[in-house]
PDB file of N, CA and C in Angstrom:
ATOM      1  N   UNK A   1     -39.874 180.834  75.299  1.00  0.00           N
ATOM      2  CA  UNK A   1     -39.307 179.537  75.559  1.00  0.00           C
ATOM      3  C   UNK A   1     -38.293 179.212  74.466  1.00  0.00           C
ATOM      4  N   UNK A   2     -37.112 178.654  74.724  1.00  0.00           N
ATOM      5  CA  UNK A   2     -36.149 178.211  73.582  1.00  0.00           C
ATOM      6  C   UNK A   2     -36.001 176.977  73.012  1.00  0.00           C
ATOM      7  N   UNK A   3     -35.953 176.622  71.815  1.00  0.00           N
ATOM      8  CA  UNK A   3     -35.917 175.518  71.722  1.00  0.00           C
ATOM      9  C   UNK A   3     -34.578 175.346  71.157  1.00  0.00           C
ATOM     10  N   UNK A   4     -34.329 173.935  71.833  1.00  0.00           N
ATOM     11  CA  UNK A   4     -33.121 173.566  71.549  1.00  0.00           C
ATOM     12  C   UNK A   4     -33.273 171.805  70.675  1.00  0.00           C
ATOM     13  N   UNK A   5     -32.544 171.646  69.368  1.00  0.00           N
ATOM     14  CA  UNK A   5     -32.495 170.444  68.786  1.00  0.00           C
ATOM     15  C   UNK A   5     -31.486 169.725  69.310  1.00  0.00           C
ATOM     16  N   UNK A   6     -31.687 168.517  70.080  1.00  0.00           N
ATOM     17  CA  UNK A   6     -30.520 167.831  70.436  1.00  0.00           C
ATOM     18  C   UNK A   6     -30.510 166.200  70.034  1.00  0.00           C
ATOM     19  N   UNK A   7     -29.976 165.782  69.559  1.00  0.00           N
ATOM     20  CA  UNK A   7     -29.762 164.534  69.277  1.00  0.00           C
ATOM     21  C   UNK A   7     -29.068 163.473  70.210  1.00  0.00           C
ATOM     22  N   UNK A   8     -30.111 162.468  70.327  1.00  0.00           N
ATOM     23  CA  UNK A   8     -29.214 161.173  71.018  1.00  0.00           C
ATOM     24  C   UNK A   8     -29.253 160.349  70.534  1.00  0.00           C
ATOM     25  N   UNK A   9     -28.076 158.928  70.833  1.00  0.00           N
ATOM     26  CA  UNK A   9     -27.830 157.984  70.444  1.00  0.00           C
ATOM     27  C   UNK A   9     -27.697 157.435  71.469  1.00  0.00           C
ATOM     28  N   UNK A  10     -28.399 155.776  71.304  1.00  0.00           N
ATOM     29  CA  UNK A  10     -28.275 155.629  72.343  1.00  0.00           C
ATOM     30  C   UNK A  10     -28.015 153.178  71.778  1.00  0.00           C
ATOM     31  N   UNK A  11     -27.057 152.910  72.554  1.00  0.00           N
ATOM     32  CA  UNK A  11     -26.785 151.146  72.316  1.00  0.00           C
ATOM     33  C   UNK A  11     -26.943 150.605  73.498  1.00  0.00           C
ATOM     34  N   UNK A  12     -27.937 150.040  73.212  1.00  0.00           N
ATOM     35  CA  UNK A  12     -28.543 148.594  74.071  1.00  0.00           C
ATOM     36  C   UNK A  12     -27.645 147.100  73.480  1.00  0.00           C
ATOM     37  N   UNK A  13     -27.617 146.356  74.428  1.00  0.00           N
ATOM     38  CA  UNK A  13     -27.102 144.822  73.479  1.00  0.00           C
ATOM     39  C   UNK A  13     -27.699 143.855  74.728  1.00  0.00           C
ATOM     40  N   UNK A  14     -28.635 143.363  74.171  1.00  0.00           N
ATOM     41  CA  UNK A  14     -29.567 142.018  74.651  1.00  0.00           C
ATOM     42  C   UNK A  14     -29.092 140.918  73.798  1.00  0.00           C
ATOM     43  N   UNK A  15     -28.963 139.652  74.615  1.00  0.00           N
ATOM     44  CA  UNK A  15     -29.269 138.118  74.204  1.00  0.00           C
ATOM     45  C   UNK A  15     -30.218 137.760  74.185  1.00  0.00           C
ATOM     46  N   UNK A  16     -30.794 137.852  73.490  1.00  0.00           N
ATOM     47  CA  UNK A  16     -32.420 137.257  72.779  1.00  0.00           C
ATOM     48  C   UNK A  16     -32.533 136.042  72.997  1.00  0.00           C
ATOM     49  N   UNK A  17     -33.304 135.120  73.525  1.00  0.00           N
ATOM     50  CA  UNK A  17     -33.169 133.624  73.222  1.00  0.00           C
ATOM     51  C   UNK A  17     -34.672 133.333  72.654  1.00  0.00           C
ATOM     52  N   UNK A  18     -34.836 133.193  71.542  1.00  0.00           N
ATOM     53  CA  UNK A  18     -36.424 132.410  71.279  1.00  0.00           C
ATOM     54  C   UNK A  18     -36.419 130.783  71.190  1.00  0.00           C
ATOM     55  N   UNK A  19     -37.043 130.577  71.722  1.00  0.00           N
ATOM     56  CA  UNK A  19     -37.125 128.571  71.463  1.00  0.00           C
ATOM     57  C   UNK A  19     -38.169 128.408  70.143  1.00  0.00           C
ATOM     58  N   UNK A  20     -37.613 128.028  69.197  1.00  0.00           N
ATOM     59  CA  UNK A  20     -38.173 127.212  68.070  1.00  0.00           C
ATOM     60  C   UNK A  20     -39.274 126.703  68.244  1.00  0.00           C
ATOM     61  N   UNK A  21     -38.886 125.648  69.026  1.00  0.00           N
ATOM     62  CA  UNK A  21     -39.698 124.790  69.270  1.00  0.00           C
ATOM     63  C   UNK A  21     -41.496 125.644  69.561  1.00  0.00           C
ATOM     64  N   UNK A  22     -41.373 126.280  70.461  1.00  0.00           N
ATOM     65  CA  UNK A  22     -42.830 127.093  70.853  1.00  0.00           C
ATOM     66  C   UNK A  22     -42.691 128.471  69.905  1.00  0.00           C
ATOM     67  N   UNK A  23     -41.899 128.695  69.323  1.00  0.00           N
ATOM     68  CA  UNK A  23     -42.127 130.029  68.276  1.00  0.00           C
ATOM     69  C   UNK A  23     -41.840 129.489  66.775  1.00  0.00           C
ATOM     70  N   UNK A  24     -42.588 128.536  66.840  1.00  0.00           N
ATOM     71  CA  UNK A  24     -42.358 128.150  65.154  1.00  0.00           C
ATOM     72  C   UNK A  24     -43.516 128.779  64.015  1.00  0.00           C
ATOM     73  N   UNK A  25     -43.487 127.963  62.727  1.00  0.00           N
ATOM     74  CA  UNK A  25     -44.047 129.005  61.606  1.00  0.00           C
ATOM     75  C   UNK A  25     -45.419 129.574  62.168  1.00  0.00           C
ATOM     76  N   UNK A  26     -46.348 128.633  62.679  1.00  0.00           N
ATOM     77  CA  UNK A  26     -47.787 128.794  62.741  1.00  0.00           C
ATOM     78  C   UNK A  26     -47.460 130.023  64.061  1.00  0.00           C
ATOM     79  N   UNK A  27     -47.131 129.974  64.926  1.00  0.00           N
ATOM     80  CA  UNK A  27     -47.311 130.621  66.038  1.00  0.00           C
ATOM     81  C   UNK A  27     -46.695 132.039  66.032  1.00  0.00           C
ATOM     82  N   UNK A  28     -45.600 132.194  64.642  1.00  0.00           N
ATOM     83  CA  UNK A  28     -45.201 133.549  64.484  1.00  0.00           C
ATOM     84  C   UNK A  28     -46.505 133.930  63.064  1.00  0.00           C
ATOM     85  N   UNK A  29     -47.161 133.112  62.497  1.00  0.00           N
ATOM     86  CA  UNK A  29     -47.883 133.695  61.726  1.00  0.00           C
ATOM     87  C   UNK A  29     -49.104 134.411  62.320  1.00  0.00           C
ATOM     88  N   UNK A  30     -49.656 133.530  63.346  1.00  0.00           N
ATOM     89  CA  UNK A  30     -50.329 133.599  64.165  1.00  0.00           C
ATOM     90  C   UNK A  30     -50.158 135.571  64.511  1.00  0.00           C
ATOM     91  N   UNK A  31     -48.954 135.854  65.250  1.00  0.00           N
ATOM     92  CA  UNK A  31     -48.511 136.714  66.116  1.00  0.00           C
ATOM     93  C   UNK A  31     -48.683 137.710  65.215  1.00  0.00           C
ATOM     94  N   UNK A  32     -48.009 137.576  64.059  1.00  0.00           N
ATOM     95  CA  UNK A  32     -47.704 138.803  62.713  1.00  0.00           C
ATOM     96  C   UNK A  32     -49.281 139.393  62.387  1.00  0.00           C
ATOM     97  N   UNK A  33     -50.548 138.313  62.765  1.00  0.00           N
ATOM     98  CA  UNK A  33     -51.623 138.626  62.226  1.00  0.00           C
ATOM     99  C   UNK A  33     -52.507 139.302  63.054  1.00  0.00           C
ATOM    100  N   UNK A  34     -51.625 139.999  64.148  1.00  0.00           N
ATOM    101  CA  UNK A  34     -52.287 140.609  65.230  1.00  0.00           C
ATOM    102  C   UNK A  34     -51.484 141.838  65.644  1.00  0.00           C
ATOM    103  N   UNK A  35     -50.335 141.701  65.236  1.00  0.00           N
ATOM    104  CA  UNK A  35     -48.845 142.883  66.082  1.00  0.00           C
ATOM    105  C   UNK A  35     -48.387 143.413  64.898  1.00  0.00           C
ATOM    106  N   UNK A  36     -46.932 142.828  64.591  1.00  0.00           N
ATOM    107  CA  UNK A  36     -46.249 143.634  63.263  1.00  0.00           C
ATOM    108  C   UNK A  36     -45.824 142.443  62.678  1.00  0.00           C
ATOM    109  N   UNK A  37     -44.990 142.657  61.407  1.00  0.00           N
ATOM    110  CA  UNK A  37     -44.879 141.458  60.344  1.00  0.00           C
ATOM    111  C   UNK A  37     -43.733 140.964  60.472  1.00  0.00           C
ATOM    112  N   UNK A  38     -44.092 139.639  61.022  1.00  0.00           N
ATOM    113  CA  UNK A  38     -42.727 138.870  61.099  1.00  0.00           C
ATOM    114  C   UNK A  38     -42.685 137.999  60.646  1.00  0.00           C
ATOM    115  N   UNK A  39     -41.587 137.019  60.184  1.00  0.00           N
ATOM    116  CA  UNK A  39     -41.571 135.832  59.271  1.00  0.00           C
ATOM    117  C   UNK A  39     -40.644 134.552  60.182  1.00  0.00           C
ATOM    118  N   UNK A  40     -40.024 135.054  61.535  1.00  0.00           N
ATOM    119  CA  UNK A  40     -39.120 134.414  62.013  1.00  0.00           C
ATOM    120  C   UNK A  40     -38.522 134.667  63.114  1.00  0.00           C
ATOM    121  N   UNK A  41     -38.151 133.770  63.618  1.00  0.00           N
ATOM    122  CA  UNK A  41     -37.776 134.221  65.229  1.00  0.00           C
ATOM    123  C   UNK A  41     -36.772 135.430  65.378  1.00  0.00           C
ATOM    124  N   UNK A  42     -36.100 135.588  64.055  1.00  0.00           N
ATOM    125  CA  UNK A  42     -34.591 136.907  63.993  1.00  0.00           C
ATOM    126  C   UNK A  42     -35.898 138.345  63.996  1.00  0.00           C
ATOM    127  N   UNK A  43     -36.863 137.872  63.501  1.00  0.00           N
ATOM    128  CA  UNK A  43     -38.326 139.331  64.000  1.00  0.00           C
ATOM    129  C   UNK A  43     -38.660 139.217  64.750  1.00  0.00           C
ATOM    130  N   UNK A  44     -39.135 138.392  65.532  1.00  0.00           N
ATOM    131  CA  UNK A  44     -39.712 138.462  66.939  1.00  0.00           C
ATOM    132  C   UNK A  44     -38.718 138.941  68.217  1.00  0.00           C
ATOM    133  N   UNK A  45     -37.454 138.272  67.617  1.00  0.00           N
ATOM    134  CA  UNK A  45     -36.127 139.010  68.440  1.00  0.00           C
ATOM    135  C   UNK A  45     -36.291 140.432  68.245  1.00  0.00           C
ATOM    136  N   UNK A  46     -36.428 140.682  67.199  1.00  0.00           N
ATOM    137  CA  UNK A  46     -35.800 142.295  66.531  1.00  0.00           C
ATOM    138  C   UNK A  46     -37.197 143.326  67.007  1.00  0.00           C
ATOM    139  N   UNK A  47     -38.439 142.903  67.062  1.00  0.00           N
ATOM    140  CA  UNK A  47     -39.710 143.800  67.514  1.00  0.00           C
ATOM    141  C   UNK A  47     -39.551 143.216  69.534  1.00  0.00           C
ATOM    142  N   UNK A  48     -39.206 142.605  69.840  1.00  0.00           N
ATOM    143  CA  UNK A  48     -38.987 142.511  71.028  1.00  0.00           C
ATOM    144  C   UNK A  48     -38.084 143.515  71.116  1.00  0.00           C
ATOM    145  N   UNK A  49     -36.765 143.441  70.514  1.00  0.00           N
ATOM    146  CA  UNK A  49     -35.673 144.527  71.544  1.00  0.00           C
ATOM    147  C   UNK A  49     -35.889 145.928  70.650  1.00  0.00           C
ATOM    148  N   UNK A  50     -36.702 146.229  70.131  1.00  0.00           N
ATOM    149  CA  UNK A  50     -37.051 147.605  69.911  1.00  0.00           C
ATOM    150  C   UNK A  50     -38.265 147.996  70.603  1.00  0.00           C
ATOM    151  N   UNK A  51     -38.908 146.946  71.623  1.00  0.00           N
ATOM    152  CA  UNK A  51     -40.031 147.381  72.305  1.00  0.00           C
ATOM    153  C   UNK A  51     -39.195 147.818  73.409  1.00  0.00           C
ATOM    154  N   UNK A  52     -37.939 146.993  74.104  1.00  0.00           N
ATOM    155  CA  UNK A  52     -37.226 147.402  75.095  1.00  0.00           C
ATOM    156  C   UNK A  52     -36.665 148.785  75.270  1.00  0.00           C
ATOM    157  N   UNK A  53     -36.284 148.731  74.074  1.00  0.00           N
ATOM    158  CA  UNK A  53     -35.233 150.134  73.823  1.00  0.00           C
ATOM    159  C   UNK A  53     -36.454 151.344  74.295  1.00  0.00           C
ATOM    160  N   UNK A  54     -37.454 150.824  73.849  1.00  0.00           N
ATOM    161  CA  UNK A  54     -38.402 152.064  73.808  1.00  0.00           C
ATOM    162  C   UNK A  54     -38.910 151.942  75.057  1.00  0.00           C
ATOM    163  N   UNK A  55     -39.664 151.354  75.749  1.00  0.00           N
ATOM    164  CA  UNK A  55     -40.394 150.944  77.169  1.00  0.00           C
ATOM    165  C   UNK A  55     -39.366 150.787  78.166  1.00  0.00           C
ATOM    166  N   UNK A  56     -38.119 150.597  77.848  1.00  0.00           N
ATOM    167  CA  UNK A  56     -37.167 150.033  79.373  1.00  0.00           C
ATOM    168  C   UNK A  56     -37.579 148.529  79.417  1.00  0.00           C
ATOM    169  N   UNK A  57     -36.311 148.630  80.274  1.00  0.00           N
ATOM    170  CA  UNK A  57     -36.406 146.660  80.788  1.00  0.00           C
ATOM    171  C   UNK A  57     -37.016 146.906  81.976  1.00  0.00           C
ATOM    172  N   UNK A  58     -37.928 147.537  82.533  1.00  0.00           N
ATOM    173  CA  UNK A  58     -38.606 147.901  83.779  1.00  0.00           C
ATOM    174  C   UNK A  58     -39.539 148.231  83.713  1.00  0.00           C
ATOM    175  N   UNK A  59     -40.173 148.246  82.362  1.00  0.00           N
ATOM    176  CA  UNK A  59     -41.595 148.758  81.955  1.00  0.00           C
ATOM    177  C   UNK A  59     -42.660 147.356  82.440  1.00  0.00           C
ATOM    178  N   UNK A  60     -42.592 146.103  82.695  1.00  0.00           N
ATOM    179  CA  UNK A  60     -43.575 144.918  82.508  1.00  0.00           C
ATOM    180  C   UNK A  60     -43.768 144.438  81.611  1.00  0.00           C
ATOM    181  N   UNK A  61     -45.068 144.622  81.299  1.00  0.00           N
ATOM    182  CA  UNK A  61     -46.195 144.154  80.239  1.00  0.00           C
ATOM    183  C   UNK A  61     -45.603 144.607  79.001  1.00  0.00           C
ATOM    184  N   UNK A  62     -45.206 144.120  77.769  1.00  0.00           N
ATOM    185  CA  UNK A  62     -44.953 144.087  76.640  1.00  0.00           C
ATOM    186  C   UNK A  62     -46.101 144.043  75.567  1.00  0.00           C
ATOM    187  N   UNK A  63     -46.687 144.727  74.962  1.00  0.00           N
ATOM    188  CA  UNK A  63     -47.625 144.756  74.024  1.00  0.00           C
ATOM    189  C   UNK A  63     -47.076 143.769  73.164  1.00  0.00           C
ATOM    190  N   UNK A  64     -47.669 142.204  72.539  1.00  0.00           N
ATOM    191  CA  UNK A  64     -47.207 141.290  71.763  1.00  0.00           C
ATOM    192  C   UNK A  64     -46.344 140.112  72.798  1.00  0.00           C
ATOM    193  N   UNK A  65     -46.331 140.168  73.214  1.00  0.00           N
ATOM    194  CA  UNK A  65     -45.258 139.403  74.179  1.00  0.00           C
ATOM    195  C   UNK A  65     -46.148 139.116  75.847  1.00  0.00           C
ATOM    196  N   UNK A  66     -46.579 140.190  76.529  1.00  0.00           N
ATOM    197  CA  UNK A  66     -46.809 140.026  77.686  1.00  0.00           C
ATOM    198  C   UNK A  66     -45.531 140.062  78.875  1.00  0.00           C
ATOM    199  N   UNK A  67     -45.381 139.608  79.676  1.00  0.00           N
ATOM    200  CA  UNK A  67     -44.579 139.711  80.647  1.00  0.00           C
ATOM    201  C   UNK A  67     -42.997 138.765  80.236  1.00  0.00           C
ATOM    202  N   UNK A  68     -41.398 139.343  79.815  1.00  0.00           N
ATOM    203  CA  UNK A  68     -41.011 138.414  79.430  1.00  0.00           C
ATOM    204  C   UNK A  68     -39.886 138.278  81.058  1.00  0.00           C
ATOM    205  N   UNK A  69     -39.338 137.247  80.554  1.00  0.00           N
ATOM    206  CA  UNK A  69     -38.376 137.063  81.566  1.00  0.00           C
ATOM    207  C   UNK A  69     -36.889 137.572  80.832  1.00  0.00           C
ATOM    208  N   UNK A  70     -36.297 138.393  81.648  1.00  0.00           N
ATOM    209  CA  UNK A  70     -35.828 139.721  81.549  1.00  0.00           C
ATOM    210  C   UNK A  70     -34.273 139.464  82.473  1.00  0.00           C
ATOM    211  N   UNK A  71     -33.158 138.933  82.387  1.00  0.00           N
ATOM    212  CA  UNK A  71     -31.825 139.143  83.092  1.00  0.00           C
ATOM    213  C   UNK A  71     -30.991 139.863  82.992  1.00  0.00           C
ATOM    214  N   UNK A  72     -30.643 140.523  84.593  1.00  0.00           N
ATOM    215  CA  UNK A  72     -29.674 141.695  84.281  1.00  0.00           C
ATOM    216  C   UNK A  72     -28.543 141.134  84.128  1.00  0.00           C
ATOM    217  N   UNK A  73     -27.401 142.175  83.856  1.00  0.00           N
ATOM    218  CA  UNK A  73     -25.830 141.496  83.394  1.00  0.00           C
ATOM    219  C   UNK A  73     -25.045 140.606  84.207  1.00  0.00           C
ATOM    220  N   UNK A  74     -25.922 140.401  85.694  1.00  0.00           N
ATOM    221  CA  UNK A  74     -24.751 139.377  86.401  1.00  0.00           C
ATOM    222  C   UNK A  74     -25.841 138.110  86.153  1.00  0.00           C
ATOM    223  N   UNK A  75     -27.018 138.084  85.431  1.00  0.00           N
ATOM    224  CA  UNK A  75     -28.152 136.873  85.584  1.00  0.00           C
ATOM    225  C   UNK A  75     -28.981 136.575  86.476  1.00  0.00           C
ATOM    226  N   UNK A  76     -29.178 137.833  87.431  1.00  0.00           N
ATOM    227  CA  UNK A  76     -30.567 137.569  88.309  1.00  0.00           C
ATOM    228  C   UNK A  76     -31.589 138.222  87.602  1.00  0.00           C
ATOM    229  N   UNK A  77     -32.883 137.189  87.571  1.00  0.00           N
ATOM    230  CA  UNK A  77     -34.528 137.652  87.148  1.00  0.00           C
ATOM    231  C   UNK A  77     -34.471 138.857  87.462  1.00  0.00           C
ATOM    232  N   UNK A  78     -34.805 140.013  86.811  1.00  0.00           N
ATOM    233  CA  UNK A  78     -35.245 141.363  86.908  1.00  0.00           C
ATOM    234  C   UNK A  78     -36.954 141.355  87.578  1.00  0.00           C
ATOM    235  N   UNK A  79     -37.508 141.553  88.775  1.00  0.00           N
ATOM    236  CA  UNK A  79     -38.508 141.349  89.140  1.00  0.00           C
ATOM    237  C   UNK A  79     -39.691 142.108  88.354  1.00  0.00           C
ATOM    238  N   UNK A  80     -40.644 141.553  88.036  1.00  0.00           N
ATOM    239  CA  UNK A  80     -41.647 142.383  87.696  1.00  0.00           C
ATOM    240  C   UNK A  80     -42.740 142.375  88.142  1.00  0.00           C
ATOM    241  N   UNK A  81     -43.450 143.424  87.657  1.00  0.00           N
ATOM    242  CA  UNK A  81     -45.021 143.241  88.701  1.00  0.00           C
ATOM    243  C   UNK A  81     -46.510 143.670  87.627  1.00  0.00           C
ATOM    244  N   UNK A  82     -47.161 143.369  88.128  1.00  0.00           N
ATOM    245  CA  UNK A  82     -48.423 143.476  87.489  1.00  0.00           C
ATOM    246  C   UNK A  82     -48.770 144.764  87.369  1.00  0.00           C
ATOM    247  N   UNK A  83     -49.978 145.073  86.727  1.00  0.00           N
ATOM    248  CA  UNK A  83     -50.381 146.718  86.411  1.00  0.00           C
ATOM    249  C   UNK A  83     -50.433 147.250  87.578  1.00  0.00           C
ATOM    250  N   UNK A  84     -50.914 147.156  89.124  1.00  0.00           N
ATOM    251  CA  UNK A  84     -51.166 147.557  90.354  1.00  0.00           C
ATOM    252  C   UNK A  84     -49.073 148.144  91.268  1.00  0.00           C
ATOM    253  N   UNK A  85     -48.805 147.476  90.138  1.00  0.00           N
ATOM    254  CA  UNK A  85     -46.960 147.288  90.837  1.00  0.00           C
ATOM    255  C   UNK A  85     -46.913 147.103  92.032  1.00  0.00           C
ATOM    256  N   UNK A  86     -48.016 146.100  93.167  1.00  0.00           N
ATOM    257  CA  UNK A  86     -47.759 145.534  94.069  1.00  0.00           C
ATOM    258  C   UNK A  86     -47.163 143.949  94.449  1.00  0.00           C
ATOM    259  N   UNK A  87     -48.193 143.666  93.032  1.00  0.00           N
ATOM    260  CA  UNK A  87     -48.147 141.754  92.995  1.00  0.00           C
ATOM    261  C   UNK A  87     -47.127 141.555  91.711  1.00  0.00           C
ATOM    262  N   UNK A  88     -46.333 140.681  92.480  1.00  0.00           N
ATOM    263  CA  UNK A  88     -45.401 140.267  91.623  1.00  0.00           C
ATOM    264  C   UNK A  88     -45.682 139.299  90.539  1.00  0.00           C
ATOM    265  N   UNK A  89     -45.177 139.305  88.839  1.00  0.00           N
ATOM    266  CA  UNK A  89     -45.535 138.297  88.078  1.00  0.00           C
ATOM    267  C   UNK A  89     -45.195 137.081  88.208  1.00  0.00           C
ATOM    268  N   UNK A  90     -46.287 135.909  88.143  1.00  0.00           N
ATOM    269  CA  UNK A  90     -45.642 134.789  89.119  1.00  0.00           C
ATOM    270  C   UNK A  90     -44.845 133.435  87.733  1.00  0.00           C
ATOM    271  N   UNK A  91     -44.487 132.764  87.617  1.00  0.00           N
ATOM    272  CA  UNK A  91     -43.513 132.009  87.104  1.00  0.00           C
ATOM    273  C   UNK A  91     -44.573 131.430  85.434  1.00  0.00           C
ATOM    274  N   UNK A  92     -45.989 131.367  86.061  1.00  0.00           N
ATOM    275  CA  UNK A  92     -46.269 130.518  84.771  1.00  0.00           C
ATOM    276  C   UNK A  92     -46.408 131.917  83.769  1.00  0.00           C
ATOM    277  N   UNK A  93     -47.087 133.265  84.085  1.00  0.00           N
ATOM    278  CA  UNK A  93     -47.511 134.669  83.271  1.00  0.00           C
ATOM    279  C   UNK A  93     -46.336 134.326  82.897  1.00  0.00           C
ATOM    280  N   UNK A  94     -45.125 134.397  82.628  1.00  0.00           N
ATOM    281  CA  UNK A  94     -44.242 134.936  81.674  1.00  0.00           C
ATOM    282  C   UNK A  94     -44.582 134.330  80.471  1.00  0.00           C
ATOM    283  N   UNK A  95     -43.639 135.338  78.924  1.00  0.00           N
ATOM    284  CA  UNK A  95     -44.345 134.531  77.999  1.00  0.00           C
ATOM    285  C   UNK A  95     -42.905 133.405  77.769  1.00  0.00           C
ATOM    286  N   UNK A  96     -44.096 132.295  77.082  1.00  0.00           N
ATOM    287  CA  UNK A  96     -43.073 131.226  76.878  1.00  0.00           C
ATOM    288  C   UNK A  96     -42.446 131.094  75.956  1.00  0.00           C
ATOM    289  N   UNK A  97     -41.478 130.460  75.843  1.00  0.00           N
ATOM    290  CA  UNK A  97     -40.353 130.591  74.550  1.00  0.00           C
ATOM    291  C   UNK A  97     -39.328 131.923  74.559  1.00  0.00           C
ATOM    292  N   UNK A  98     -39.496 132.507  75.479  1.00  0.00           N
ATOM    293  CA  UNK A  98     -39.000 133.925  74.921  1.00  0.00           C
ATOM    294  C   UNK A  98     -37.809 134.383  76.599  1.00  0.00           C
ATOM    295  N   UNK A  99     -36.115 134.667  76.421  1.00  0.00           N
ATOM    296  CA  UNK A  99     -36.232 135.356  77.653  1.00  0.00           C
ATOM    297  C   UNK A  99     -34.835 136.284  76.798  1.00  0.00           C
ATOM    298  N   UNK A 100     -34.324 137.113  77.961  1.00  0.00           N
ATOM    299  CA  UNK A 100     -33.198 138.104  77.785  1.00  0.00           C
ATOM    300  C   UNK A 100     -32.823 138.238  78.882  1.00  0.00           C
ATOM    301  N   UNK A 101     -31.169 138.504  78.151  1.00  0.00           N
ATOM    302  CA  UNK A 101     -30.100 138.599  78.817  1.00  0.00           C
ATOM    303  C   UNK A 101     -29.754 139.781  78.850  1.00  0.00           C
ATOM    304  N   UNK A 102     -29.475 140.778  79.378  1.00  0.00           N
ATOM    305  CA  UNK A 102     -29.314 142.009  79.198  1.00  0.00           C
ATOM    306  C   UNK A 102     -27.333 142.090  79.481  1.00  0.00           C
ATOM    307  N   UNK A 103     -27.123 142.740  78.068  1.00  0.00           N
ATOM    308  CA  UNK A 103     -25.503 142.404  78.340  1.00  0.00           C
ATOM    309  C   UNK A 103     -25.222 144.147  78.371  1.00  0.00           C
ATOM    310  N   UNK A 104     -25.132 144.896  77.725  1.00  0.00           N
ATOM    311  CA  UNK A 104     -25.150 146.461  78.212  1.00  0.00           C
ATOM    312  C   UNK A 104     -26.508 147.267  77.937  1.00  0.00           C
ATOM    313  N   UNK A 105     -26.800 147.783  78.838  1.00  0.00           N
ATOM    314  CA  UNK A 105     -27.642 149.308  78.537  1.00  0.00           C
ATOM    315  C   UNK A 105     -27.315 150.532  79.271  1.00  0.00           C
ATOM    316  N   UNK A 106     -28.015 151.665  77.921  1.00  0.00           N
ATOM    317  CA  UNK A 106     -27.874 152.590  78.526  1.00  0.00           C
ATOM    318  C   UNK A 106     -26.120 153.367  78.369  1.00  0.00           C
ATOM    319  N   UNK A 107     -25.740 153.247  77.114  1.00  0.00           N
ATOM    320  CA  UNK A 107     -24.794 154.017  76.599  1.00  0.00           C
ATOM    321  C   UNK A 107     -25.724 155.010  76.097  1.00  0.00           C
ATOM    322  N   UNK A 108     -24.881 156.101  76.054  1.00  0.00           N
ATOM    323  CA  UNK A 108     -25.973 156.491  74.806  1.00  0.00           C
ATOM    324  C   UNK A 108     -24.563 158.352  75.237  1.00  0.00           C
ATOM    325  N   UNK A 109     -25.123 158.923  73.846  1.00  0.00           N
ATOM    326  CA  UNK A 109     -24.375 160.166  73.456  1.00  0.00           C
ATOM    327  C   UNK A 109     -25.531 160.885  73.384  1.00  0.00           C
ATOM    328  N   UNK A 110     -25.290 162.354  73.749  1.00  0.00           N
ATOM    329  CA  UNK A 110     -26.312 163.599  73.630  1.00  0.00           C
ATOM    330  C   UNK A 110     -25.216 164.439  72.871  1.00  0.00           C
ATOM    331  N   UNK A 111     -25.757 164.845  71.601  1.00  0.00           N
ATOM    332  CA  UNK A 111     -25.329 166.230  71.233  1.00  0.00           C
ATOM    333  C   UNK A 111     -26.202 167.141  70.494  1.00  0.00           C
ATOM    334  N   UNK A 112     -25.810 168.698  71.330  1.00  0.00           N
ATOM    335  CA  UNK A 112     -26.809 169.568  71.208  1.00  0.00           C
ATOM    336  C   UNK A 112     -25.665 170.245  69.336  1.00  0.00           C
ATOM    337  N   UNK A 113     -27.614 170.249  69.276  1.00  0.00           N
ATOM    338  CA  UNK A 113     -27.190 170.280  67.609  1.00  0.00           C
ATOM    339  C   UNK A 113     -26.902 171.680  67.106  1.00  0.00           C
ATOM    340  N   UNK A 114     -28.449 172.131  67.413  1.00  0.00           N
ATOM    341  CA  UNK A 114     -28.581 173.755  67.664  1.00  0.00           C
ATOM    342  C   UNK A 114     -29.373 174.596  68.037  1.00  0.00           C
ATOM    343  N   UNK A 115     -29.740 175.681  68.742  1.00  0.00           N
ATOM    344  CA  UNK A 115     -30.774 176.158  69.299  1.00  0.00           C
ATOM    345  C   UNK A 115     -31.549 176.674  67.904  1.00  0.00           C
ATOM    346  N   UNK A 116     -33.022 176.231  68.145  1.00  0.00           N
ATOM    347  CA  UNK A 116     -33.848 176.442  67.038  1.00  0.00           C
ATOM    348  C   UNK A 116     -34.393 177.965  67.866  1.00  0.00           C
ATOM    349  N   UNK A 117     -34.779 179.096  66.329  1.00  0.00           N
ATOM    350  CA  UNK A 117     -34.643 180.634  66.582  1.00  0.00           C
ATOM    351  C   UNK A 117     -36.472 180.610  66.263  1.00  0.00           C
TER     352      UNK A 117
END
């Protein structure tokens, strides 16, 4: 079998919106003391769109987050569905305070680096 090292790169660009108001100090301390360490909504943005990058905007359920509300680039709801992927997530499951705009995905560069011997 050959192995080949190839490298990708790859740029996502989401509009994050967190509301203050429901993601303030207690409720991100709260979050940090269960997920990863955040101090502020610019972290909860920043561990949100590195969960995306990694899971897809089509994955659902968000570990830390739960179900978010998710817009593609012209602004229709991206539908989602529950673990069964029959029943759709209904308006109150999403999590609150939290949605995205999805402005590009899915650039991304492949280059083959070198075949490993």
């Amino acid at each position: 079998m050959e192995k080949i090292e190839i490298e990708v790169s790859r740029t996502d660009q989401y509009l994050i919106m967190v509301d203050p108001e429901v993601w303030n100090d207690q409720k991100i301390k709260e979050w940090a003391s269960v997920f990863f360490q955040a101090k502020n909504t610019i972290d909860i943005a920043r561990h949100l769109a590195n969960s995306l990058l990694i899971l897809g905007v089509n994955h659902g359920f968000i570990e830390g987050f739960g179900y978010v509300k998710i817009f593609n680039q012209k602004g229709y709801l991206i539908k989602q569905y529950k673990g069964n992927y029959t029943e759709p997530v209904s308006d109150d499951e999403y999590c609150e305070g939290i949605a995205v705009h999805l402005v590009s995905i899915e650039d991304y560069e492949t280059e083959v680096l070198h075949p490993i011997v």
